[in-house]
C-alpha atoms as a PDB file:
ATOM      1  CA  UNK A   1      -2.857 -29.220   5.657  1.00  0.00           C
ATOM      2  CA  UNK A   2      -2.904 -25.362   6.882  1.00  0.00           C
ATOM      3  CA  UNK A   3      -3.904 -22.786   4.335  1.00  0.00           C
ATOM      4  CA  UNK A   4      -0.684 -21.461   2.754  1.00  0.00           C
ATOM      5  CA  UNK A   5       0.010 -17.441   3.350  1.00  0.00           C
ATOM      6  CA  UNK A   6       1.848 -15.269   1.123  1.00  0.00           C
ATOM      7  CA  UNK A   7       5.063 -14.088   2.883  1.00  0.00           C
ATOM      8  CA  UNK A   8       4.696 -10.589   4.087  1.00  0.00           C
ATOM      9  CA  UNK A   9       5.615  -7.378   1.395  1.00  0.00           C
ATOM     10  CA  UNK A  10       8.882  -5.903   2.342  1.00  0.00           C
ATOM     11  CA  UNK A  11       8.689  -2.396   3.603  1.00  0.00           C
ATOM     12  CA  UNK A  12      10.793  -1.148   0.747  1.00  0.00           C
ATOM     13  CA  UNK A  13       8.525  -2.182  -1.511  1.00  0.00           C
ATOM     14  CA  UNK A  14       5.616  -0.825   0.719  1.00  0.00           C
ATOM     15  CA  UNK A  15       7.084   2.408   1.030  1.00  0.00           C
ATOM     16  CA  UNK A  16       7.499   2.723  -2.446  1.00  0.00           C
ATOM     17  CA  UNK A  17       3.993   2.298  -3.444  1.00  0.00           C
ATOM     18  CA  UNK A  18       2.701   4.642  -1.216  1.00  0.00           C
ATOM     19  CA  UNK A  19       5.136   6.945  -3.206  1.00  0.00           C
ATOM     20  CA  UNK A  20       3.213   6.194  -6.356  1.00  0.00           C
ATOM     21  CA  UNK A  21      -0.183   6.751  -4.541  1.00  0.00           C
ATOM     22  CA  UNK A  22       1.395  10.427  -3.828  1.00  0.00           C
ATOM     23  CA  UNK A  23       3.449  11.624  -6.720  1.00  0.00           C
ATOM     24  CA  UNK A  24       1.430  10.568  -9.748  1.00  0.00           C
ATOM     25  CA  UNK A  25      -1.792  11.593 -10.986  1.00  0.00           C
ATOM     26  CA  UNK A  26      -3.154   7.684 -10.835  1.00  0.00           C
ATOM     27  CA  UNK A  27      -5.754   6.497  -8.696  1.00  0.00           C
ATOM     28  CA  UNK A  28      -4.750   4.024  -5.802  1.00  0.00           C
ATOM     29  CA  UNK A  29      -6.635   1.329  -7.250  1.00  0.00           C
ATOM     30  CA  UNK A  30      -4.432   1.651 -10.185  1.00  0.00           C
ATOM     31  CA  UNK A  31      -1.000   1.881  -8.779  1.00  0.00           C
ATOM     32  CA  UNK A  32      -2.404  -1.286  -6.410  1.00  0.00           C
ATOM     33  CA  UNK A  33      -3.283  -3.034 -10.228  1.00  0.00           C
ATOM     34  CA  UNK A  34       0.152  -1.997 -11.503  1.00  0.00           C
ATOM     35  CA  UNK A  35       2.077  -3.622  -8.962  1.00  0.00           C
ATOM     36  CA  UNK A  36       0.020  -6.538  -8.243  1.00  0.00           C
ATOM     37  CA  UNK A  37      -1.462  -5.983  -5.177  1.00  0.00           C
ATOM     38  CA  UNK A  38      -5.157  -5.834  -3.557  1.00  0.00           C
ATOM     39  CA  UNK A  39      -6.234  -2.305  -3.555  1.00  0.00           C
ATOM     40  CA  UNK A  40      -7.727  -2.382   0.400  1.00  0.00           C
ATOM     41  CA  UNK A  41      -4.231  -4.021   1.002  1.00  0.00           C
ATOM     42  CA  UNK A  42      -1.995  -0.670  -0.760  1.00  0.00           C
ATOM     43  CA  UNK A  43      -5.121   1.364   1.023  1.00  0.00           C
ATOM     44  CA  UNK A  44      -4.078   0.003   4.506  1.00  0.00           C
ATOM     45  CA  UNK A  45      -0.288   0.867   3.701  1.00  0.00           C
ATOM     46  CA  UNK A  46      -1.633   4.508   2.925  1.00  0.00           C
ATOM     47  CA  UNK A  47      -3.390   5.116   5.776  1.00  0.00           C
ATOM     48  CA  UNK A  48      -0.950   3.011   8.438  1.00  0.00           C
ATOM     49  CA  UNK A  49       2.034   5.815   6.633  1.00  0.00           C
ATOM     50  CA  UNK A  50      -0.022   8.544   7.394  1.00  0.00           C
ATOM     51  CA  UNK A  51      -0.835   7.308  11.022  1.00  0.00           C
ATOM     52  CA  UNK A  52       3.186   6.679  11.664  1.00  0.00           C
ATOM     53  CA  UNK A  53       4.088  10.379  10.184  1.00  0.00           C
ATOM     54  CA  UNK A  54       1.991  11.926  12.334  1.00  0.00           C
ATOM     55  CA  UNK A  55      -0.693  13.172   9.602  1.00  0.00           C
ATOM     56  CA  UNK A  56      -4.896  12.786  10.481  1.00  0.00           C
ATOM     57  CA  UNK A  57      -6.771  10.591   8.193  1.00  0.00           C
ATOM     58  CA  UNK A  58      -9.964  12.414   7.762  1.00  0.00           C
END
């Protein structure tokens, strides 16, 4: 049997924990504990946001 893979976050819910990253005072690896998700994965959704508004990642 294949390994099983965990369907895909929906971009709602991506969206809105980028959100978090940017309007609270928390750390990423914090909001990423809060809602249950790796911290390199939330990390990823950061820096793929920033890429598709049009703002460097330094």
């Amino acid at each position: 049997m294949g390994a099983r893979t965990r369907a895909p976050y929906p971009p709602a819910f991506r969206a809105e924990a980028v959100q978090l990253v940017h309007a609270n005072g928390r750390s990423l690896s914090q909001v990423a504990k809060d809602l249950g998700v790796h911290h390199e994965t939330l990390r990823g959704w950061v820096k793929q946001m920033a890429i598709d508004g049009g703002r460097a990642m330094g």
